[in-house]
PDB file of N, CA and C in Angstrom:
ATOM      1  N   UNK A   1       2.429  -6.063 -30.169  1.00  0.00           N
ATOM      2  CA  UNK A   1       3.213  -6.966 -29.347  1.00  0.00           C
ATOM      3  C   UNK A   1       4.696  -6.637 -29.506  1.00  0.00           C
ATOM      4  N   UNK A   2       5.412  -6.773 -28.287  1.00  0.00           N
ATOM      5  CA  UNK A   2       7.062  -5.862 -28.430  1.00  0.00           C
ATOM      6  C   UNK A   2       7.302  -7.828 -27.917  1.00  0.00           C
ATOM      7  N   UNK A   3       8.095  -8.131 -28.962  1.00  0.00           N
ATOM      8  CA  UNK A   3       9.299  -9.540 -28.770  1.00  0.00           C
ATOM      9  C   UNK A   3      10.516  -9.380 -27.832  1.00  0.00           C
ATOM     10  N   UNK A   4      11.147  -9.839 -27.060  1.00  0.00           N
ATOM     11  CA  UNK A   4      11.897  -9.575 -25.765  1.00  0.00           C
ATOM     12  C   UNK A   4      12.237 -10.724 -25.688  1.00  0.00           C
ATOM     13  N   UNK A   5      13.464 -10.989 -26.124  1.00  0.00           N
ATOM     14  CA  UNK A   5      14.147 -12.742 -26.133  1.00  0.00           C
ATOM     15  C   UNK A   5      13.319 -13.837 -26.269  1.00  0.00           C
ATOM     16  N   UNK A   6      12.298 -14.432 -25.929  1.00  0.00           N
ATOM     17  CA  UNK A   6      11.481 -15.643 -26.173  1.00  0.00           C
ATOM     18  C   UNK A   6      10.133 -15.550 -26.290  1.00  0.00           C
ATOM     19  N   UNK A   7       9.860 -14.311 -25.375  1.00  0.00           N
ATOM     20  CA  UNK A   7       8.614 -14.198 -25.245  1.00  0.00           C
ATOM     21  C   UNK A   7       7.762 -12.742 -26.046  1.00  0.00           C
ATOM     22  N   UNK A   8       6.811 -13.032 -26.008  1.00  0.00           N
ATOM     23  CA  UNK A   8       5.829 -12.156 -26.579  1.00  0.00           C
ATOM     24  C   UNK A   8       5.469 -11.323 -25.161  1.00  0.00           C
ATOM     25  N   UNK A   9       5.448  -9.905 -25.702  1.00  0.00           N
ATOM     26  CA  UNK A   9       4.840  -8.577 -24.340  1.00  0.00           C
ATOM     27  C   UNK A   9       4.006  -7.987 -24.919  1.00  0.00           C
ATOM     28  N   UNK A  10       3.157  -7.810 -24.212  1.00  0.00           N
ATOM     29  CA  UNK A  10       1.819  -6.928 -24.870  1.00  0.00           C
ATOM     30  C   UNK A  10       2.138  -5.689 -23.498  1.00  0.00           C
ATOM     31  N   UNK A  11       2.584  -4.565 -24.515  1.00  0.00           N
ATOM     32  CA  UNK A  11       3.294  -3.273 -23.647  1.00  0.00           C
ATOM     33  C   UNK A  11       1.948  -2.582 -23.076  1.00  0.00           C
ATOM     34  N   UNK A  12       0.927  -2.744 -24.257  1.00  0.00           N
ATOM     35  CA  UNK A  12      -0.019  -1.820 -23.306  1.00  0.00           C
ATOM     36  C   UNK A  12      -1.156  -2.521 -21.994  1.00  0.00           C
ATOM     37  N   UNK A  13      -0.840  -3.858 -21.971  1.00  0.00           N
ATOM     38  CA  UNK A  13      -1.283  -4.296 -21.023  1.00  0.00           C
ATOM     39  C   UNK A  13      -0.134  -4.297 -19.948  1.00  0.00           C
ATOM     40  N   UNK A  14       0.902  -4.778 -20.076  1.00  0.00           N
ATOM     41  CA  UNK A  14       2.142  -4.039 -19.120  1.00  0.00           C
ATOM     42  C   UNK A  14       2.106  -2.589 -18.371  1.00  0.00           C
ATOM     43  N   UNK A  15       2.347  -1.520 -19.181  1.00  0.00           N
ATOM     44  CA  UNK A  15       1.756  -0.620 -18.956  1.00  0.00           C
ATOM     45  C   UNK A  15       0.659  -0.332 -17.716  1.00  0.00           C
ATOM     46  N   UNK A  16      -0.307  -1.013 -18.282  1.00  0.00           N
ATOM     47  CA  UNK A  16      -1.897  -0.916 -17.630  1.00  0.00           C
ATOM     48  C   UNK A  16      -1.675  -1.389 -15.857  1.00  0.00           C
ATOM     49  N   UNK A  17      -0.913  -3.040 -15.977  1.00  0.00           N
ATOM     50  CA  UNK A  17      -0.830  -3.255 -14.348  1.00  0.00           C
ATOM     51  C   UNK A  17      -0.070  -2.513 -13.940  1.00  0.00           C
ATOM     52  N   UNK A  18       1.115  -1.762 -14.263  1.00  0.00           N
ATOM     53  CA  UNK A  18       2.095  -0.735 -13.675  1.00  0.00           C
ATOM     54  C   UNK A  18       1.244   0.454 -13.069  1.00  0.00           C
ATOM     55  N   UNK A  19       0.296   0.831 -14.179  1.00  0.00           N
ATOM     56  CA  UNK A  19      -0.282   1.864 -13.558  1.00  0.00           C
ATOM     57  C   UNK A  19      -1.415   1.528 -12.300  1.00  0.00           C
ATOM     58  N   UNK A  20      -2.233   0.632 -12.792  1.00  0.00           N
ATOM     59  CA  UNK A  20      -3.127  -0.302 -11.542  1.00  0.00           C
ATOM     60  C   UNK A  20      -2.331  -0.027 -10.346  1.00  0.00           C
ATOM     61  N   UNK A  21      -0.848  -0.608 -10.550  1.00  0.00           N
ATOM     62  CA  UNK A  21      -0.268  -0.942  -9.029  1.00  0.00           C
ATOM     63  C   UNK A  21       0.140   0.632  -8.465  1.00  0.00           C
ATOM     64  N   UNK A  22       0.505   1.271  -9.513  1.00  0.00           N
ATOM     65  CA  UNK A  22       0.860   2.929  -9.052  1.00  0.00           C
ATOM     66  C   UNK A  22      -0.055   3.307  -8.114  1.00  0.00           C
ATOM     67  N   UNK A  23      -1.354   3.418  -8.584  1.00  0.00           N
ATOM     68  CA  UNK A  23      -2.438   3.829  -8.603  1.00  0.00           C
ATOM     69  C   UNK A  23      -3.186   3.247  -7.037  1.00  0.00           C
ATOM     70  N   UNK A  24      -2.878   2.199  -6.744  1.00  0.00           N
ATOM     71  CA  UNK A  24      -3.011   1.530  -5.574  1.00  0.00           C
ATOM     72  C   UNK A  24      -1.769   1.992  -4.172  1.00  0.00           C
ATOM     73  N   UNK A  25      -0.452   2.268  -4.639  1.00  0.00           N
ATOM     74  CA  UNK A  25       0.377   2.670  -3.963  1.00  0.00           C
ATOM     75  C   UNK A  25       0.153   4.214  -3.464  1.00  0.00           C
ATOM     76  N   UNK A  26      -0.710   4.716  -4.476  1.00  0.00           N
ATOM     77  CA  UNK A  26      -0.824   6.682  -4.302  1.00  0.00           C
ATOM     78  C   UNK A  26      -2.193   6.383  -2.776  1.00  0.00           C
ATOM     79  N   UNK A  27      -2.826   5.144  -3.177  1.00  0.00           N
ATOM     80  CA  UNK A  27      -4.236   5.489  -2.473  1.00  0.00           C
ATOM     81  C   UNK A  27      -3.594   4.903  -1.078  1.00  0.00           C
ATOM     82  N   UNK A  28      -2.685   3.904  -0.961  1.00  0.00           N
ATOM     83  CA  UNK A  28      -2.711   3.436   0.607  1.00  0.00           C
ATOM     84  C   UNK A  28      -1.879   4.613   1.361  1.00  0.00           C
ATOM     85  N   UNK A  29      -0.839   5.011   0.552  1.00  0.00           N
ATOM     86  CA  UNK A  29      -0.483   6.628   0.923  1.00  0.00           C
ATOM     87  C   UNK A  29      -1.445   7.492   1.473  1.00  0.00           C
ATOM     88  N   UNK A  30      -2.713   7.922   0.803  1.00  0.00           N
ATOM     89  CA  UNK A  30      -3.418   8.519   0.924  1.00  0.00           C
ATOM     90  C   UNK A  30      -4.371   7.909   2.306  1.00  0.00           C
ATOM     91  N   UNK A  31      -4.558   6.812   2.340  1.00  0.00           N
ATOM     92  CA  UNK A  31      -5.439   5.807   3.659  1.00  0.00           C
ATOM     93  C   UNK A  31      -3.966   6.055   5.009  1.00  0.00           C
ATOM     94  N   UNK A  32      -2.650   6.684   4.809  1.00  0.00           N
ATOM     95  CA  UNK A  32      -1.676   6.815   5.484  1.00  0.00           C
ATOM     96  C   UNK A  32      -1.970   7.885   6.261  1.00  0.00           C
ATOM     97  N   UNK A  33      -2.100   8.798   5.187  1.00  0.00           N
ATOM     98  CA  UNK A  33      -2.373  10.061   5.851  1.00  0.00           C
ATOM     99  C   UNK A  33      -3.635  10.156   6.345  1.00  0.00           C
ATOM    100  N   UNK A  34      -4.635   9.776   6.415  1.00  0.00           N
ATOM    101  CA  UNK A  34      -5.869   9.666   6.598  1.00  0.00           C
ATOM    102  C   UNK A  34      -5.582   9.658   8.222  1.00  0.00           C
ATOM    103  N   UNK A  35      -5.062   7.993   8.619  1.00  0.00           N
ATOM    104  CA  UNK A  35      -4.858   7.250   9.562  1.00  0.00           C
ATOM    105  C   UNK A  35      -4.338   8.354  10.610  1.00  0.00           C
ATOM    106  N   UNK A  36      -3.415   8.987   9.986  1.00  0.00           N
ATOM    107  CA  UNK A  36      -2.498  10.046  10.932  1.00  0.00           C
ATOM    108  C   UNK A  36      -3.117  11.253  11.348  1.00  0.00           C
ATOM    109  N   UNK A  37      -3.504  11.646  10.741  1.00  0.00           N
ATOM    110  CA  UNK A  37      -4.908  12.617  10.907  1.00  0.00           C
ATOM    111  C   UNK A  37      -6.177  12.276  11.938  1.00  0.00           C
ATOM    112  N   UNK A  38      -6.517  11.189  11.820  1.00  0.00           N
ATOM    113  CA  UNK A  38      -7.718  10.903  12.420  1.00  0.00           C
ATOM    114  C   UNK A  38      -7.703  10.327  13.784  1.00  0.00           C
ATOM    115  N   UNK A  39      -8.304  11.075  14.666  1.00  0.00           N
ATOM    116  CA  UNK A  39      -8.929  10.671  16.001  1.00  0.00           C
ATOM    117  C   UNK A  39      -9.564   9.503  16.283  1.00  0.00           C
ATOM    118  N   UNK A  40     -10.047   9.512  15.330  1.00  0.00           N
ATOM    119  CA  UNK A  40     -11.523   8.810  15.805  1.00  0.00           C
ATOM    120  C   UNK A  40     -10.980   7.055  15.602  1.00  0.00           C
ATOM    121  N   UNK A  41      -9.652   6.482  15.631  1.00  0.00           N
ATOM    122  CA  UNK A  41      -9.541   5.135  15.314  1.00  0.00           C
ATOM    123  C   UNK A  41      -9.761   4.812  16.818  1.00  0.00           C
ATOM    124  N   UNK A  42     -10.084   3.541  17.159  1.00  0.00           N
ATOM    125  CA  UNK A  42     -10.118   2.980  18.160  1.00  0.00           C
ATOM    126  C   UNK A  42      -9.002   2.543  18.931  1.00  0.00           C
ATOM    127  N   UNK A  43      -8.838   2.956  20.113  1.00  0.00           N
ATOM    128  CA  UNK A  43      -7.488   2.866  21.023  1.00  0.00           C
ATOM    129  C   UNK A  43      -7.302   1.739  21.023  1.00  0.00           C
ATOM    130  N   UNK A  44      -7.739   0.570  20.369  1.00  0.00           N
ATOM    131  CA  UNK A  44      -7.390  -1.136  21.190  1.00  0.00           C
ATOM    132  C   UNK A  44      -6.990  -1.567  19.938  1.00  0.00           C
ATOM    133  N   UNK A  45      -7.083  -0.687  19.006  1.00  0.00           N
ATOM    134  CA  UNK A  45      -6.512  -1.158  17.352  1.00  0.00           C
ATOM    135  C   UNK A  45      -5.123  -1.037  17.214  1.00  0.00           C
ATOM    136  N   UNK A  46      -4.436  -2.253  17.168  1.00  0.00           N
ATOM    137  CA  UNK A  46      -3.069  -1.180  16.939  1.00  0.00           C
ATOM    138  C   UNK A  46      -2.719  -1.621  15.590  1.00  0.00           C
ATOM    139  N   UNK A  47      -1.586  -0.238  15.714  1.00  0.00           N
ATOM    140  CA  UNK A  47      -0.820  -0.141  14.425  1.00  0.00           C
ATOM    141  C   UNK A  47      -0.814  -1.207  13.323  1.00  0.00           C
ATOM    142  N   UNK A  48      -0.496  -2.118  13.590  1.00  0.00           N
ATOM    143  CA  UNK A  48      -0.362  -3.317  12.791  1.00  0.00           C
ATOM    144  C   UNK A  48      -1.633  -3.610  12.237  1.00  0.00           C
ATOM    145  N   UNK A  49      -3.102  -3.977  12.863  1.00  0.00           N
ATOM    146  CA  UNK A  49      -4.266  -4.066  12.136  1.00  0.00           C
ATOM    147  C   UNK A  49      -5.033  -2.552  11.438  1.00  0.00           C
ATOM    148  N   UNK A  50      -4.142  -1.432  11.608  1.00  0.00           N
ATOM    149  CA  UNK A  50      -5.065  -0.480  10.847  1.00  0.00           C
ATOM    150  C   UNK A  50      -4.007  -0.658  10.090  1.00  0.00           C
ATOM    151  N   UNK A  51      -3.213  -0.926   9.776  1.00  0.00           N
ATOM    152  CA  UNK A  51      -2.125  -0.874   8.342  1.00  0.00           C
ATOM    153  C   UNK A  51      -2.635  -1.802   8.013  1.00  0.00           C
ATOM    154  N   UNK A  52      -3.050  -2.974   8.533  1.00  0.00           N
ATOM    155  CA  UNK A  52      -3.060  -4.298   7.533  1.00  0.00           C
ATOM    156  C   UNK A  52      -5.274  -3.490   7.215  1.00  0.00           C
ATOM    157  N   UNK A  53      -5.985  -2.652   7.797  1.00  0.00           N
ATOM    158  CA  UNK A  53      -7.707  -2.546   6.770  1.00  0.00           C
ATOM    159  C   UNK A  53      -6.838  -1.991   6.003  1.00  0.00           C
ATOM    160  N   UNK A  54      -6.033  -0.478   6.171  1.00  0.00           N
ATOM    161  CA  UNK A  54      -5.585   0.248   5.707  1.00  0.00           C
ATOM    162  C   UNK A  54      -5.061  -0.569   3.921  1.00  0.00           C
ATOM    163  N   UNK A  55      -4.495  -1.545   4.100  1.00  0.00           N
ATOM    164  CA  UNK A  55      -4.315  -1.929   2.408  1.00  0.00           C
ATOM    165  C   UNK A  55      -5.461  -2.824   2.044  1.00  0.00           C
ATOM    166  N   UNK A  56      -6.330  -3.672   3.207  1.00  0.00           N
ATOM    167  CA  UNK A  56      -7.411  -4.313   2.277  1.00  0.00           C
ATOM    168  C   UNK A  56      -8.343  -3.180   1.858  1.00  0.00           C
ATOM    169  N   UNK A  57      -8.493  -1.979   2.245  1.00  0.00           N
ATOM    170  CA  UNK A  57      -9.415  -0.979   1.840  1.00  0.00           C
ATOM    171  C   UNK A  57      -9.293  -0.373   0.685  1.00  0.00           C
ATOM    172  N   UNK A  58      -7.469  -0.801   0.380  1.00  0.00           N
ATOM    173  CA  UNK A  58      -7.732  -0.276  -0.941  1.00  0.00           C
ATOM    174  C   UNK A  58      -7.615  -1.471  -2.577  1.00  0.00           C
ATOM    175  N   UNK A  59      -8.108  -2.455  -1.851  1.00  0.00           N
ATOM    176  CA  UNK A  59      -8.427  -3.544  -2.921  1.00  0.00           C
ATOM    177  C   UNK A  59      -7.126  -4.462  -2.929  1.00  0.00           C
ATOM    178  N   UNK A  60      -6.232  -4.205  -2.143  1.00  0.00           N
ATOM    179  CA  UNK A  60      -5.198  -5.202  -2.334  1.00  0.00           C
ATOM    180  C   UNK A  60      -5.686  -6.595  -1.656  1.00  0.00           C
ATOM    181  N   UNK A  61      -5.276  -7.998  -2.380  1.00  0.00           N
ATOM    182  CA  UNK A  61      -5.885  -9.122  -2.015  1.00  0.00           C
ATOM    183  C   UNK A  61      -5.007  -9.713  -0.938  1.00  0.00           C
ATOM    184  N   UNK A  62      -5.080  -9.646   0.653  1.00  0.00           N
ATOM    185  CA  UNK A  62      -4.664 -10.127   1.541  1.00  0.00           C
ATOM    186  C   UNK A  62      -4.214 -11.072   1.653  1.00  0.00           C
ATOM    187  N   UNK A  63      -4.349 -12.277   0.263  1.00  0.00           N
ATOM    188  CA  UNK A  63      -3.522 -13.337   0.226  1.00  0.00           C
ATOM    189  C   UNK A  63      -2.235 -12.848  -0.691  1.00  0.00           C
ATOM    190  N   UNK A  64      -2.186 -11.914  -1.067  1.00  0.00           N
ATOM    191  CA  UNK A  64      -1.231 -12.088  -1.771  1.00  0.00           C
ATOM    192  C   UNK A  64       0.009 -11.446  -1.277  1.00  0.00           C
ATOM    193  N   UNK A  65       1.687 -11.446  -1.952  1.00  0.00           N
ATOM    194  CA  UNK A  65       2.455 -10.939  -0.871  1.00  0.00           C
ATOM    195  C   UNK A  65       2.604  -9.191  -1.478  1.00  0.00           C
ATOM    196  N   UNK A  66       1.848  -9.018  -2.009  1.00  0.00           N
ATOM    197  CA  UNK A  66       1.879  -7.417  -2.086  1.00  0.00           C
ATOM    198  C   UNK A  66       0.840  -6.628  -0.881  1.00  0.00           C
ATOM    199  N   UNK A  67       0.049  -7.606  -0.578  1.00  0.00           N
ATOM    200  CA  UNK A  67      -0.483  -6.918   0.921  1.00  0.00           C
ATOM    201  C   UNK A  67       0.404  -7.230   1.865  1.00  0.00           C
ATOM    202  N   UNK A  68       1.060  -8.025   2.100  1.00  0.00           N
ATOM    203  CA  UNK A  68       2.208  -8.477   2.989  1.00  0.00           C
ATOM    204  C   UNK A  68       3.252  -6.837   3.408  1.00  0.00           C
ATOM    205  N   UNK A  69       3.637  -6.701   1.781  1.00  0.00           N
ATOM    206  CA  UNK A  69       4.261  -5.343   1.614  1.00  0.00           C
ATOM    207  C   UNK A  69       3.866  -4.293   1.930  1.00  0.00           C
ATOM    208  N   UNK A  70       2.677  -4.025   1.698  1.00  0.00           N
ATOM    209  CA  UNK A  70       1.826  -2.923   2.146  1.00  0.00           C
ATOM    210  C   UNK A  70       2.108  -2.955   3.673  1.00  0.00           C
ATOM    211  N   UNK A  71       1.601  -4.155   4.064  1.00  0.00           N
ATOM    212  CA  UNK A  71       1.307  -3.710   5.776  1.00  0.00           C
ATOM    213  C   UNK A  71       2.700  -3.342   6.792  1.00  0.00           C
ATOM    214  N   UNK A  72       3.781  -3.721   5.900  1.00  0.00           N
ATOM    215  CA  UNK A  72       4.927  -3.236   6.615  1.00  0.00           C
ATOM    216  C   UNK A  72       5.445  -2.040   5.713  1.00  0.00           C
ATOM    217  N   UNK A  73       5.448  -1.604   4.783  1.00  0.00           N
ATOM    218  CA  UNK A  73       5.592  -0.653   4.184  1.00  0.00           C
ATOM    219  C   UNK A  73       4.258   0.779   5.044  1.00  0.00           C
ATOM    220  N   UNK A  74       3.445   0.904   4.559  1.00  0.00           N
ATOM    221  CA  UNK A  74       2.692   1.555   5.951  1.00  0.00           C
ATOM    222  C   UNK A  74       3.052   1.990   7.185  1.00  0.00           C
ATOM    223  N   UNK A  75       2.980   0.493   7.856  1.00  0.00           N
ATOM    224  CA  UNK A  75       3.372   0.444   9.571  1.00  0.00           C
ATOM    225  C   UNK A  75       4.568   1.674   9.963  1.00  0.00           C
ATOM    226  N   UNK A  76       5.626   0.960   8.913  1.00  0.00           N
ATOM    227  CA  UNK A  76       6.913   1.814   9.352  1.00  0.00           C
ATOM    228  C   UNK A  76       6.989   3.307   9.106  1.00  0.00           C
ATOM    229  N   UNK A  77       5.547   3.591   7.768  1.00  0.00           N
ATOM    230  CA  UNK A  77       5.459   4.934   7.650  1.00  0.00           C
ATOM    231  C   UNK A  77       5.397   5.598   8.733  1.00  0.00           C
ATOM    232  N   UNK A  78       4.281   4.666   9.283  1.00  0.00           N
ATOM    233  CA  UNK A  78       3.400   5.478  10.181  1.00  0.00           C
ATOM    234  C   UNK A  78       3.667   5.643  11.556  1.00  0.00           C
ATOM    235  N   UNK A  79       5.237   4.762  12.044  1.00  0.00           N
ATOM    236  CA  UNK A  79       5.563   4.897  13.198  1.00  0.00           C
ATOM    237  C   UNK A  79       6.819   5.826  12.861  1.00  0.00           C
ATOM    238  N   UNK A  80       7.315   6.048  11.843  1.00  0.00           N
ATOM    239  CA  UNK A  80       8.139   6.947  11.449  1.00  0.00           C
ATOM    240  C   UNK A  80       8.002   8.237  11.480  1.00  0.00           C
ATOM    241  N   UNK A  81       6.065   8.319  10.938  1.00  0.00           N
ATOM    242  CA  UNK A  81       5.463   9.717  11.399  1.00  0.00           C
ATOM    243  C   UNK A  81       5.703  10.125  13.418  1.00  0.00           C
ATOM    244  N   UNK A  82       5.212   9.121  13.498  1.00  0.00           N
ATOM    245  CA  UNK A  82       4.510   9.205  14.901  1.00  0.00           C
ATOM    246  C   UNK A  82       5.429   9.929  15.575  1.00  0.00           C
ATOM    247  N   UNK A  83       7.340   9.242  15.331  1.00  0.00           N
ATOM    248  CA  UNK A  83       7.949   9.323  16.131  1.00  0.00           C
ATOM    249  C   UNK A  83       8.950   9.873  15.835  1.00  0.00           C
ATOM    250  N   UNK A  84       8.981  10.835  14.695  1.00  0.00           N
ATOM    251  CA  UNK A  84       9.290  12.002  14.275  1.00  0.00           C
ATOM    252  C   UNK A  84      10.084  13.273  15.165  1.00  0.00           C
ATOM    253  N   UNK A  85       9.281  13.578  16.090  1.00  0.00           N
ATOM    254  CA  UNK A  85       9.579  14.469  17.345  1.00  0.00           C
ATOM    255  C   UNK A  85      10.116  13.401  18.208  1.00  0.00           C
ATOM    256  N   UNK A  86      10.829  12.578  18.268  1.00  0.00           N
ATOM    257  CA  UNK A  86      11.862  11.983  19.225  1.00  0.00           C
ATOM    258  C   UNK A  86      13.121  12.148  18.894  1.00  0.00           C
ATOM    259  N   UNK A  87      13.313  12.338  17.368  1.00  0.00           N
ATOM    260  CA  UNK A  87      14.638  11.897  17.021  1.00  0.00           C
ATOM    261  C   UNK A  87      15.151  13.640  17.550  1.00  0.00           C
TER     262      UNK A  87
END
């Protein structure tokens, strides 16, 4: 246990969710590129609901506001990809 002004930290459980959340950030990346790549999504889907499977697919809990983050963190990737050849 590492002491830090009042409270008690248990570093290697600290640690552990840092990496959890890393680890979740590498994969919706990865469900990013997927998305951009692939044909086969359905034309009536837009952007906004394949970003928002796109982070429940990778275990993030849709109530919480880190899926919130995801789905606009994503989105903007992915219209950033899209629209790349405009600028």
């Amino acid at each position: 246990m590492v002491r830090i002004g009042f409270r008690k930290h248990n570093l290697p459980e600290t640690l552990l969710r840092l990496e959890t959340a890393m680890s979740r950030i590498i994969l919706a990346c990865s469900f990013a590129a997927a998305l951009l790549v692939s044909g086969t999504v359905n034309a009536n889907q837009s952007d906004w609901q394949r970003a928002r499977l796109a982070c429940a697919d990778v275990g993030i809990d849709p109530s919480s506001a880190a899926f919130g983050q995801c789905v606009v963190d994503l989105y903007y990737s992915l219209w950033d990809e899209q629209n790349e050849g405009e600028r």
